[in-house]
Protein backbone atom coordinates (compact mmCIF):
# COMPACT_ATOMS: atom_id res chain seq x y z
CA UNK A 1 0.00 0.00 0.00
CA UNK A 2 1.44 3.24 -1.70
CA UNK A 3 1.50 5.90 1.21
CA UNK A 4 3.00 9.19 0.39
CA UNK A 5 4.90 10.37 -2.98
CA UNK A 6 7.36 13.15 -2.69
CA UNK A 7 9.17 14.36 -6.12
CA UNK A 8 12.57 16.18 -5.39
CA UNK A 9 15.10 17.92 -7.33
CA UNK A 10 17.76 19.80 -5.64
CA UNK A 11 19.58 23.05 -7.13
CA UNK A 12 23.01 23.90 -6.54
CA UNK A 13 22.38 26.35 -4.42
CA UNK A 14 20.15 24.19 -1.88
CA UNK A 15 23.03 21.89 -2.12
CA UNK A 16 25.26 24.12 -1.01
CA UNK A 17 22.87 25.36 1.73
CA UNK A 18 22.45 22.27 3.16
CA UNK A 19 25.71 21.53 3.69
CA UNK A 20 26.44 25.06 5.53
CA UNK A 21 23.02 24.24 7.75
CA UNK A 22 24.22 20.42 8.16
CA UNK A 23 27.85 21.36 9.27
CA UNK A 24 27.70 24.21 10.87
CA UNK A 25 25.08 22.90 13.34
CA UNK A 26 27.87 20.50 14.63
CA UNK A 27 29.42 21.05 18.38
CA UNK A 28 33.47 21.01 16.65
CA UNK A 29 32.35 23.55 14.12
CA UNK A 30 31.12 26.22 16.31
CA UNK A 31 33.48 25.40 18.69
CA UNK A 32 36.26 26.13 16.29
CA UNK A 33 34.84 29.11 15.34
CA UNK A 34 34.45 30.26 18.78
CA UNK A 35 38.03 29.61 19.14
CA UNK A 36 39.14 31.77 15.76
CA UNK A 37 37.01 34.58 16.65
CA UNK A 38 38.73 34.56 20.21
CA UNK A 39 42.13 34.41 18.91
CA UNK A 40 41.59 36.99 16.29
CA UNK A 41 40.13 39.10 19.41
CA UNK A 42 43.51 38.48 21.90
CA UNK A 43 45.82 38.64 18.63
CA UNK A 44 44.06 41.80 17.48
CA UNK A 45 44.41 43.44 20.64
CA UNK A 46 47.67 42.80 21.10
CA UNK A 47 48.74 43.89 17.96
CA UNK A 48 46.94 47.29 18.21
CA UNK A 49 48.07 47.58 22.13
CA UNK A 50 51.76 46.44 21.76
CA UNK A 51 52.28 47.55 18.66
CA UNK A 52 54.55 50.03 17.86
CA UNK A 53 56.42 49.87 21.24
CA UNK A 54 57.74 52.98 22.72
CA UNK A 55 61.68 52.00 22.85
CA UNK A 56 61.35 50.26 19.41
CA UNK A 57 61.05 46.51 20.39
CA UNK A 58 58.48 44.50 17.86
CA UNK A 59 55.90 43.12 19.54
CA UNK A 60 56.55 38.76 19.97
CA UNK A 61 55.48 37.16 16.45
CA UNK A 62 53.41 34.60 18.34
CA UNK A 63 50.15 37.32 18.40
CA UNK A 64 50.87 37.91 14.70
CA UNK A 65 50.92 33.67 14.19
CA UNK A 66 47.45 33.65 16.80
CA UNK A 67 45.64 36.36 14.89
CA UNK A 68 46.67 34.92 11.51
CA UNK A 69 45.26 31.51 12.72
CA UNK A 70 42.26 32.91 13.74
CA UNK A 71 41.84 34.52 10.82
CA UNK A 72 42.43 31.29 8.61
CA UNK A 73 39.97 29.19 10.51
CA UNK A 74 36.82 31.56 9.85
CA UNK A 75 38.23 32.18 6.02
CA UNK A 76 39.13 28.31 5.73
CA UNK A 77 36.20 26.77 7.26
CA UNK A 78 33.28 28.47 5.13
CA UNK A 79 35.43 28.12 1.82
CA UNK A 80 35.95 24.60 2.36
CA UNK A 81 32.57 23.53 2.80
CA UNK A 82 31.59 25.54 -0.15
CA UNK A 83 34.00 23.98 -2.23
CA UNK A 84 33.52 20.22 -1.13
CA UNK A 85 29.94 20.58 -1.58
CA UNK A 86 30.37 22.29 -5.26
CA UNK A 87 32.42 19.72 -6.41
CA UNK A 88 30.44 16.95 -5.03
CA UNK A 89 27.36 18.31 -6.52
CA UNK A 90 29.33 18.56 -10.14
CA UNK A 91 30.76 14.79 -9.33
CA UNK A 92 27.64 13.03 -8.31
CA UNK A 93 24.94 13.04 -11.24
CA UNK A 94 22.51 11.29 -9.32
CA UNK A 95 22.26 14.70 -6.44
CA UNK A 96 21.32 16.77 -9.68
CA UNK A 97 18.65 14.22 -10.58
CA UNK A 98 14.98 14.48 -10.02
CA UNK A 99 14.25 11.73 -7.57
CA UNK A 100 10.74 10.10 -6.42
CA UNK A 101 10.27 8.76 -2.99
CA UNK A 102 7.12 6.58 -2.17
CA UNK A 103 7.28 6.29 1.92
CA UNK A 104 5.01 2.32 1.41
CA UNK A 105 3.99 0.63 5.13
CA UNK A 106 7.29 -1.61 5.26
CA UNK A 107 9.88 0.09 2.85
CA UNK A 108 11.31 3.58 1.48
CA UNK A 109 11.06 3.11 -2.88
CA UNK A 110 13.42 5.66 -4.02
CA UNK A 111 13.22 6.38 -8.41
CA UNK A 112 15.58 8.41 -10.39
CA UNK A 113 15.91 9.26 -13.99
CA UNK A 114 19.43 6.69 -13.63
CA UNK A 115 18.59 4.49 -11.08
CA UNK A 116 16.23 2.73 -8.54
CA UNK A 117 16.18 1.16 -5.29
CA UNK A 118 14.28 0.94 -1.70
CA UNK A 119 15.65 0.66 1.59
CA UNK A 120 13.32 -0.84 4.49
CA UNK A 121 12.35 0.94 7.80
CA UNK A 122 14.39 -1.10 9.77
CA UNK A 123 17.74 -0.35 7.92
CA UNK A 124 17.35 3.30 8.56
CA UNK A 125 20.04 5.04 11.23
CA UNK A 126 18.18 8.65 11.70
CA UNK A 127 15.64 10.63 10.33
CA UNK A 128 16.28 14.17 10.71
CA UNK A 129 14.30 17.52 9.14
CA UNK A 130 16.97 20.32 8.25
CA UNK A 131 15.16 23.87 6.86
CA UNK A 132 13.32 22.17 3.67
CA UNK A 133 15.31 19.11 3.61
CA UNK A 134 14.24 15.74 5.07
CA UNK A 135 17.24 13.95 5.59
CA UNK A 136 17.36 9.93 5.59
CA UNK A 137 20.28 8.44 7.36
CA UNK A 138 21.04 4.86 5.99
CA UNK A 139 24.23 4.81 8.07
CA UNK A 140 25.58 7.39 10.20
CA UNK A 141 27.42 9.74 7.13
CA UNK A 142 25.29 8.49 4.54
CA UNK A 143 21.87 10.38 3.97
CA UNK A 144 19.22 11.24 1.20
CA UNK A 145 17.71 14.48 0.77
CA UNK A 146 14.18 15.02 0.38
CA UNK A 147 13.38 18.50 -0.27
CA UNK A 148 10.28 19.00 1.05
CA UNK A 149 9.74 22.70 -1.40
CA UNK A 150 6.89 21.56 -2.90
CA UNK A 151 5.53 19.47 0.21
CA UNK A 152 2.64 22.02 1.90
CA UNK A 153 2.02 22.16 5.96
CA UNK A 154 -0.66 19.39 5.86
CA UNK A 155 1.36 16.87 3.74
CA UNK A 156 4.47 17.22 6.00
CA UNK A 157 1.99 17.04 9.18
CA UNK A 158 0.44 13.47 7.75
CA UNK A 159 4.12 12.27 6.81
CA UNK A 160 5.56 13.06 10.14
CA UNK A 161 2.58 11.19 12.08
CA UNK A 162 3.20 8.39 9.60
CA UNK A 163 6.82 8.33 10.24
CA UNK A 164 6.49 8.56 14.15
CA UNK A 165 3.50 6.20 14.21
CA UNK A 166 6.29 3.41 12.24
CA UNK A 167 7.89 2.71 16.03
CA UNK A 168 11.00 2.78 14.59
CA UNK A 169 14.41 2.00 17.63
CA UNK A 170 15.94 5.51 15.80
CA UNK A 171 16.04 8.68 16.40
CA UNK A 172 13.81 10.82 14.46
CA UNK A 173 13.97 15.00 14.96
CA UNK A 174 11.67 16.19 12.68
């Protein structure tokens, strides 16, 4: 018994998105960007307070080496996500695809223009909701995206009660 259809297609900018929303959610993330913006702070200051010195010393290279790390880290970070998920966007075919999910009683039926396959409720690790993204966790690094654009409130209410109402041992945050 066919339950809910959901037709996706993702843009390159959702893509991209996504991966900022998924990534920068996680604890080492803002906790390294906590860390940047504190070092540019101390290695800031002391530049501007030590900096020139009155008898004609230069100030210790260390707070030019913490303020250039900081300053790395929150130029690094944002590039490199954009960049990963660019090219992995360009790579994989099947993310540019428009894609057909059919949530059925026992099994997730997944359709693309290149391929097709299903997945049962049992072998899923997490179901999590991100922005407009539904995100299906096979294992724990391994997801696929449902956009849920074109989903309105009432569809997304029935799929979530059908998804909790599954008793599924997972965790499900949607």
């Amino acid at each position: 018994m066919e339950l809910f259809k959901i037709v996706s297609k993702l843009s390159l900018n959702d893509y991209i998105r996504l991966n900022f929303r998924v990534n920068f959610s996680k604890v080492s993330f803002i906790f390294l960007f906590i860390t940047a913006f504190l070092f540019i702070s101390i290695g800031g200051m002391s530049v501007i307070y030590f900096h020139p010195q009155p008898d004609g010393n230069d100030i210790d290279i260390t707070y030019y080496l913490v303020l250039a790390y900081g300053i790395f880290v929150m130029i690094y970070l944002p590039a490199e996500v954009f960049l990963r998920a660019r090219r992995r966007f360009n790579v994989c075919q099947r993310i540019q695809e428009e894609i057909y999910y059919e949530f059925t009683e026992d099994q997730v039926k997944i359709t693309g223009e290149s391929f097709h396959y299903h997945f049962y409720w049992s072998k899923i690790f997490e179901i999590r909701k991100v922005d407009d993204f539904l995100l299906i966790y096979q294992e724990k690094s391994i997801a696929n995206i449902v956009s849920l654009q074109s989903v309105d409130k009432k569809e997304y209410r029935k799929l979530k009660e059908f998804i909790h109402s599954k008793d599924l041992d997972i965790k499900v945050r949607m």
